[in-house]
Protein backbone atom coordinates (compact mmCIF):
# COMPACT_ATOMS: atom_id res chain seq x y z
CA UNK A 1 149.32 36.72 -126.91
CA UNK A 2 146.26 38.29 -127.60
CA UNK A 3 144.07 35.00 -127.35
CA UNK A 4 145.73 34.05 -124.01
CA UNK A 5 144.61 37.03 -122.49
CA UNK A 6 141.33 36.47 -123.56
CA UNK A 7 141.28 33.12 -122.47
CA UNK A 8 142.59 33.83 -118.60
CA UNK A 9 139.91 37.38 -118.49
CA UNK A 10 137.49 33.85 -119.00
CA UNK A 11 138.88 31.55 -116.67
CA UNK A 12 139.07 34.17 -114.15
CA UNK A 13 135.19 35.23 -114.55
CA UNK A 14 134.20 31.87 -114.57
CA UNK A 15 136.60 31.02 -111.72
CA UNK A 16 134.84 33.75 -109.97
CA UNK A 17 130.85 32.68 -110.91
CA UNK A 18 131.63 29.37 -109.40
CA UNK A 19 133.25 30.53 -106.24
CA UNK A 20 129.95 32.91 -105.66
CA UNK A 21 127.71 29.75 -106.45
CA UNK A 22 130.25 27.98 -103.68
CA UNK A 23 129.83 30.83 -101.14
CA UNK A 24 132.99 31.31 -100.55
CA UNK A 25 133.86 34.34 -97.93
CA UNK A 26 134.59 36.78 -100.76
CA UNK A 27 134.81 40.57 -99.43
CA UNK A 28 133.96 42.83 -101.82
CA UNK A 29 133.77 46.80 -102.24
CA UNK A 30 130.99 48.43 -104.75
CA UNK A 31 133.48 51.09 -105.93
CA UNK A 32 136.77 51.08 -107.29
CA UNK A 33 138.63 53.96 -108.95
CA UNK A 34 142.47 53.38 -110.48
CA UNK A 35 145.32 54.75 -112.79
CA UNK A 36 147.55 52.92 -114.21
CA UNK A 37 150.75 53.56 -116.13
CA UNK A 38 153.50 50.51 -118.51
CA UNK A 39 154.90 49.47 -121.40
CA UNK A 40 152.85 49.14 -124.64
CA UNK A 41 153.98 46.78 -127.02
CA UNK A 42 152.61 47.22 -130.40
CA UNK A 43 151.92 43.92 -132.19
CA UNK A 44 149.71 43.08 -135.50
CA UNK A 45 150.05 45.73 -138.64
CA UNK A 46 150.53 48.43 -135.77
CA UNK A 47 154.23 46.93 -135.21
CA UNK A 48 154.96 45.48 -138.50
CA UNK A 49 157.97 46.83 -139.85
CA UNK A 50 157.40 45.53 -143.20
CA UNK A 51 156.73 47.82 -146.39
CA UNK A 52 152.88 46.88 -147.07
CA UNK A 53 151.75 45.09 -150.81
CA UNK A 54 148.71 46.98 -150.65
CA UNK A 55 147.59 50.37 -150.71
CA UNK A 56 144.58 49.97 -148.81
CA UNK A 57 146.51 48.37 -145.91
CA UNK A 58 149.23 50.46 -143.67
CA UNK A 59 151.15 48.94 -141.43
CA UNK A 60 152.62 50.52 -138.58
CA UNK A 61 156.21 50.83 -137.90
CA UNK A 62 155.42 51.73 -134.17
CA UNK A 63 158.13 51.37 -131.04
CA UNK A 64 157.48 50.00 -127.72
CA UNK A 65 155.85 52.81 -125.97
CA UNK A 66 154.47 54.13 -122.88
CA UNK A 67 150.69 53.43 -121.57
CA UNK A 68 148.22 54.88 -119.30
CA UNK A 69 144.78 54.71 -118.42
CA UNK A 70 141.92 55.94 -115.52
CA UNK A 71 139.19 53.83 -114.71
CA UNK A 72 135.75 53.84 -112.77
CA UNK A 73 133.66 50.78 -111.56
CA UNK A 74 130.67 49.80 -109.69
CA UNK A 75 129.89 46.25 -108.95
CA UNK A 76 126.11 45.40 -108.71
CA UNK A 77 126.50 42.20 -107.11
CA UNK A 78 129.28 40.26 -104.83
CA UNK A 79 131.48 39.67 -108.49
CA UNK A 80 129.90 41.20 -111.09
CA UNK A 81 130.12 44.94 -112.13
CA UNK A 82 130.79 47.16 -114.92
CA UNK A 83 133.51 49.80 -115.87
CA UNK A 84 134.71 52.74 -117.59
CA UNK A 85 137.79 53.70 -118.94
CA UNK A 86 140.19 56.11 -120.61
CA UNK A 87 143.17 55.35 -121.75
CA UNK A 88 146.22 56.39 -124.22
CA UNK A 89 149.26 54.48 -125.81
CA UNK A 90 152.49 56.93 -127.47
CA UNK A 91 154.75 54.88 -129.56
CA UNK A 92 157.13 56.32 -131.74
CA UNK A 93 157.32 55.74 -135.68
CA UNK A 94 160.53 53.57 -136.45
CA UNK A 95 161.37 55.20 -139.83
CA UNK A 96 165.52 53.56 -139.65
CA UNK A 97 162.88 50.44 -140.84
CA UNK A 98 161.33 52.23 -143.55
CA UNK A 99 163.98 53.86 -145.10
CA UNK A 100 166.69 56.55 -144.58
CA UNK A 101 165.28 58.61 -147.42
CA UNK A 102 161.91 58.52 -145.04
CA UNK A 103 160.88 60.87 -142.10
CA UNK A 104 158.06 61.29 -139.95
CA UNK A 105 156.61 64.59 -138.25
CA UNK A 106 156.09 62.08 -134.82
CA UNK A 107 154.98 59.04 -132.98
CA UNK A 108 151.20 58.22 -132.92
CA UNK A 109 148.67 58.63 -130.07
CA UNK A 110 146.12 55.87 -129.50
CA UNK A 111 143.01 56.99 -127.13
CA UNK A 112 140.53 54.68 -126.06
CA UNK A 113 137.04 55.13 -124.58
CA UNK A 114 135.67 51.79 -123.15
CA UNK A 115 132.88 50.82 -121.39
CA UNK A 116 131.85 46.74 -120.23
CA UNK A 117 131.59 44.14 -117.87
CA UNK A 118 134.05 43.43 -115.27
CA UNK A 119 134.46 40.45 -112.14
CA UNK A 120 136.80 41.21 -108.96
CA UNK A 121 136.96 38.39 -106.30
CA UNK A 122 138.82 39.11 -103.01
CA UNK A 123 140.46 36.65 -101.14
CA UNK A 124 142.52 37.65 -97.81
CA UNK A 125 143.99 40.59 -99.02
CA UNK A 126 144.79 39.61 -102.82
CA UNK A 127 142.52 40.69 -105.24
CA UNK A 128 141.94 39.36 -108.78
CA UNK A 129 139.70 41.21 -111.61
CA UNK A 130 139.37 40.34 -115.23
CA UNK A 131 137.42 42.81 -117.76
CA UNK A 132 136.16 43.29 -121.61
CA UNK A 133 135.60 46.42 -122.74
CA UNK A 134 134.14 48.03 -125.77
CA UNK A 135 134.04 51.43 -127.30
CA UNK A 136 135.94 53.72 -129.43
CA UNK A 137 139.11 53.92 -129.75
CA UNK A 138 141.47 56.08 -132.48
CA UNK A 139 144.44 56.90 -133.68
CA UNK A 140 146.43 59.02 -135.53
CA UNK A 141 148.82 58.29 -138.41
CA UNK A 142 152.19 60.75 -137.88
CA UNK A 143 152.51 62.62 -141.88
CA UNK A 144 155.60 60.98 -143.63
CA UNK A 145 157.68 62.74 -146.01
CA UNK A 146 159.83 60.72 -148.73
CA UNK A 147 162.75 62.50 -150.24
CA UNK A 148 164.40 61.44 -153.31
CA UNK A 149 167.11 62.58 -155.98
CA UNK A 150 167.67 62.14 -159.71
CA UNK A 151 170.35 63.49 -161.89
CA UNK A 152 170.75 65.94 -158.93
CA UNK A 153 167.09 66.94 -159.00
CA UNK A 154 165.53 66.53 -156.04
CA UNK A 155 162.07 65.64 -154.70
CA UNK A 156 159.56 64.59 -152.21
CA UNK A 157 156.37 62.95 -151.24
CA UNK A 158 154.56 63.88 -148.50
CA UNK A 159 151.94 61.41 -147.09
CA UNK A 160 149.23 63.36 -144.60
CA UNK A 161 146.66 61.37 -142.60
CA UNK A 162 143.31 62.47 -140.83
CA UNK A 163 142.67 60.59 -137.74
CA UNK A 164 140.89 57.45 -137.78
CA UNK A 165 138.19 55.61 -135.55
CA UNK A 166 136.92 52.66 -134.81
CA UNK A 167 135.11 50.49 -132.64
CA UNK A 168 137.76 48.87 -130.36
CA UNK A 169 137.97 46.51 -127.46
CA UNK A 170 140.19 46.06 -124.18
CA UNK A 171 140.52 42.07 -122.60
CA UNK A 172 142.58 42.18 -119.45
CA UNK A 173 143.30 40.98 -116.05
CA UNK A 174 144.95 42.13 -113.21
CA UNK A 175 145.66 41.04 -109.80
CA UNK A 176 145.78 43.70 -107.10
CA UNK A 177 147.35 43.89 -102.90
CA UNK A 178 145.02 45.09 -101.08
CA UNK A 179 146.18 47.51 -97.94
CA UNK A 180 144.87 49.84 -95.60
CA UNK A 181 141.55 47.96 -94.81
CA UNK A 182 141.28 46.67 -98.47
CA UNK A 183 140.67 50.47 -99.46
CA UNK A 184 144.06 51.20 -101.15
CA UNK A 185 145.21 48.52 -103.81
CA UNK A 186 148.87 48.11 -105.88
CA UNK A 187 148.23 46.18 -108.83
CA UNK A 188 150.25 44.37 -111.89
CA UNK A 189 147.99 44.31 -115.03
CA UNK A 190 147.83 42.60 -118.56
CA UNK A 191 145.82 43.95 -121.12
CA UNK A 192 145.45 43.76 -124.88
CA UNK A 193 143.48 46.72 -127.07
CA UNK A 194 142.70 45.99 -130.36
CA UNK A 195 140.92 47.69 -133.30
CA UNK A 196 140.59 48.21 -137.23
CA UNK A 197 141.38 51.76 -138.00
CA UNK A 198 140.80 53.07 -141.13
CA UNK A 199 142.09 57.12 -142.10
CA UNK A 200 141.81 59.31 -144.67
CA UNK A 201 145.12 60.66 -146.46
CA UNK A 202 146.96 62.60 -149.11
CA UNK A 203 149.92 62.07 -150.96
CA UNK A 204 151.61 65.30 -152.33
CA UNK A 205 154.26 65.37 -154.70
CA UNK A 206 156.09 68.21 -155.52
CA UNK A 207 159.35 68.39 -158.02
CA UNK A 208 161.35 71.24 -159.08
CA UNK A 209 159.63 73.13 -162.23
CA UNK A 210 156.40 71.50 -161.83
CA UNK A 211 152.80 72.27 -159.96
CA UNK A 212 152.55 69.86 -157.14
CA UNK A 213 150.35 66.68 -157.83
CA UNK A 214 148.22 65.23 -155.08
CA UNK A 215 146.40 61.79 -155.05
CA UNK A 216 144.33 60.60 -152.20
CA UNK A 217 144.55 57.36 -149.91
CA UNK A 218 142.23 55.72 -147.85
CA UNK A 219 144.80 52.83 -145.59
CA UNK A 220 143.68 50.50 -143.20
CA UNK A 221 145.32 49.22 -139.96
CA UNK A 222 145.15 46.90 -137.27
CA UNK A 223 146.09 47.92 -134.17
CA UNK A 224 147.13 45.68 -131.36
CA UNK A 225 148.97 46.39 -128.53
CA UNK A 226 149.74 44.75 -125.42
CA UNK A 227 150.32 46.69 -122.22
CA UNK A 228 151.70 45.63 -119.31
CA UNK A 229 150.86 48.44 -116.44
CA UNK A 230 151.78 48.82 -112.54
CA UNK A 231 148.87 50.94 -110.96
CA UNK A 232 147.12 52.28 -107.88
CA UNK A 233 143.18 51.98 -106.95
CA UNK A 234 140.66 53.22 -104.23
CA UNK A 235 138.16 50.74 -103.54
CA UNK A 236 135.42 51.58 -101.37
């Protein structure tokens, strides 16, 4: 999924270079300011639900979630412009996956601050953009407690991240109704964020009649998700 994205934010820019080599009557606006608000999907190690062979790689166990983001751009030609944007993911931590003997304090919380190129090309009153942004973008990595029992002694392990950043990146395209002049637009959007987080942890074991032991961890996860979003601009 991810590379199709990709490949339509490219058809769509160079759809749009060739129509302003063309002159076609494209309106345009300089500004445009948006939310938007979907479904994120987590995909690579992010939504694996497999138990991981490594200790230096994590994966995931995250839910279909809810998305959001606010954005800013100014176009510096009739196509061309660039953008910022915020955004956040929340998907929940399947532990029914993991294990029953597992738990987890929460869900995660993946923030994004991007920054790149961007082409919008109006036709009539339907408009079409396609972006790629870059920036940071992190995560946290909910703490995860394993409880276990032997010869009716029980014990636990509990697993505690730091958040992690990385560099990230956003490839997306949307296509937008334009109303009220062309100032006020209603748009469906695809996008697809994707980075390699790394975080810092600690595992802590503690069992009846003994000090607790702690080791430390240092995972590593790929985060993809796809987000599908319904949102409102102000073009000007």
């Amino acid at each position: 999924m991810k590379k199709y994205i990709l490949i339509a934010a490219t058809v769509i820019m160079a759809f749009a270079a060739k129509a302003q080599v063309n002159n076609l009557p494209l309106i345009g606006n300089k500004f445009t300011f948006g939310i938007d608000g979907g479904l994120a999907i987590p995909s690579s190690d992010y939504g694996s639900t497999s138990t991981s062979s490594s200790s230096s790689n994590a994966n995931g166990f995250a839910k279909m979630g809810f998305c959001y983001d606010a954005y800013a751009g100014f176009k510096f030609s009739k196509l061309i412009g660039a953008m910022v944007q915020y955004g956040a993911s929340m998907n929940s931590f399947n532990t029914s996956d993991l294990g029953s003997n597992y738990s987890s304090s929460g869900g995660y919380t993946v923030t994004s601050y991007l920054v790149g190129p961007y082409m919008s090309i109006t036709l009539l009153k339907i408009k079409i953009e396609a972006k790629l942004l870059g920036g940071l973008v992190s995560s946290n990595y909910p703490t995860l407690t394993e409880s276990t029992s032997f010869a009716g002694v029980s014990s636990s392990v509990v697993s505690s991240f730091s958040t992690g950043s990385s560099f990230g990146y956003c490839a997306g395209a949307k296509i937008k109704y334009m109303m009220i002049g062309g100032m006020l637009g209603i748009g469906l959007g695809l996008d697809y964020l994707g980075s390699d987080v790394s975080f810092k942890g600690t595992n802590t074991e503690t069992v009846p009649g003994l000090p607790p032991s702690t080791t430390s961890t240092n995972p590593k996860m790929s985060i993809g998700i796809l987000q599908a979003t319904l949102g409102l601009s102000l073009d000007i």
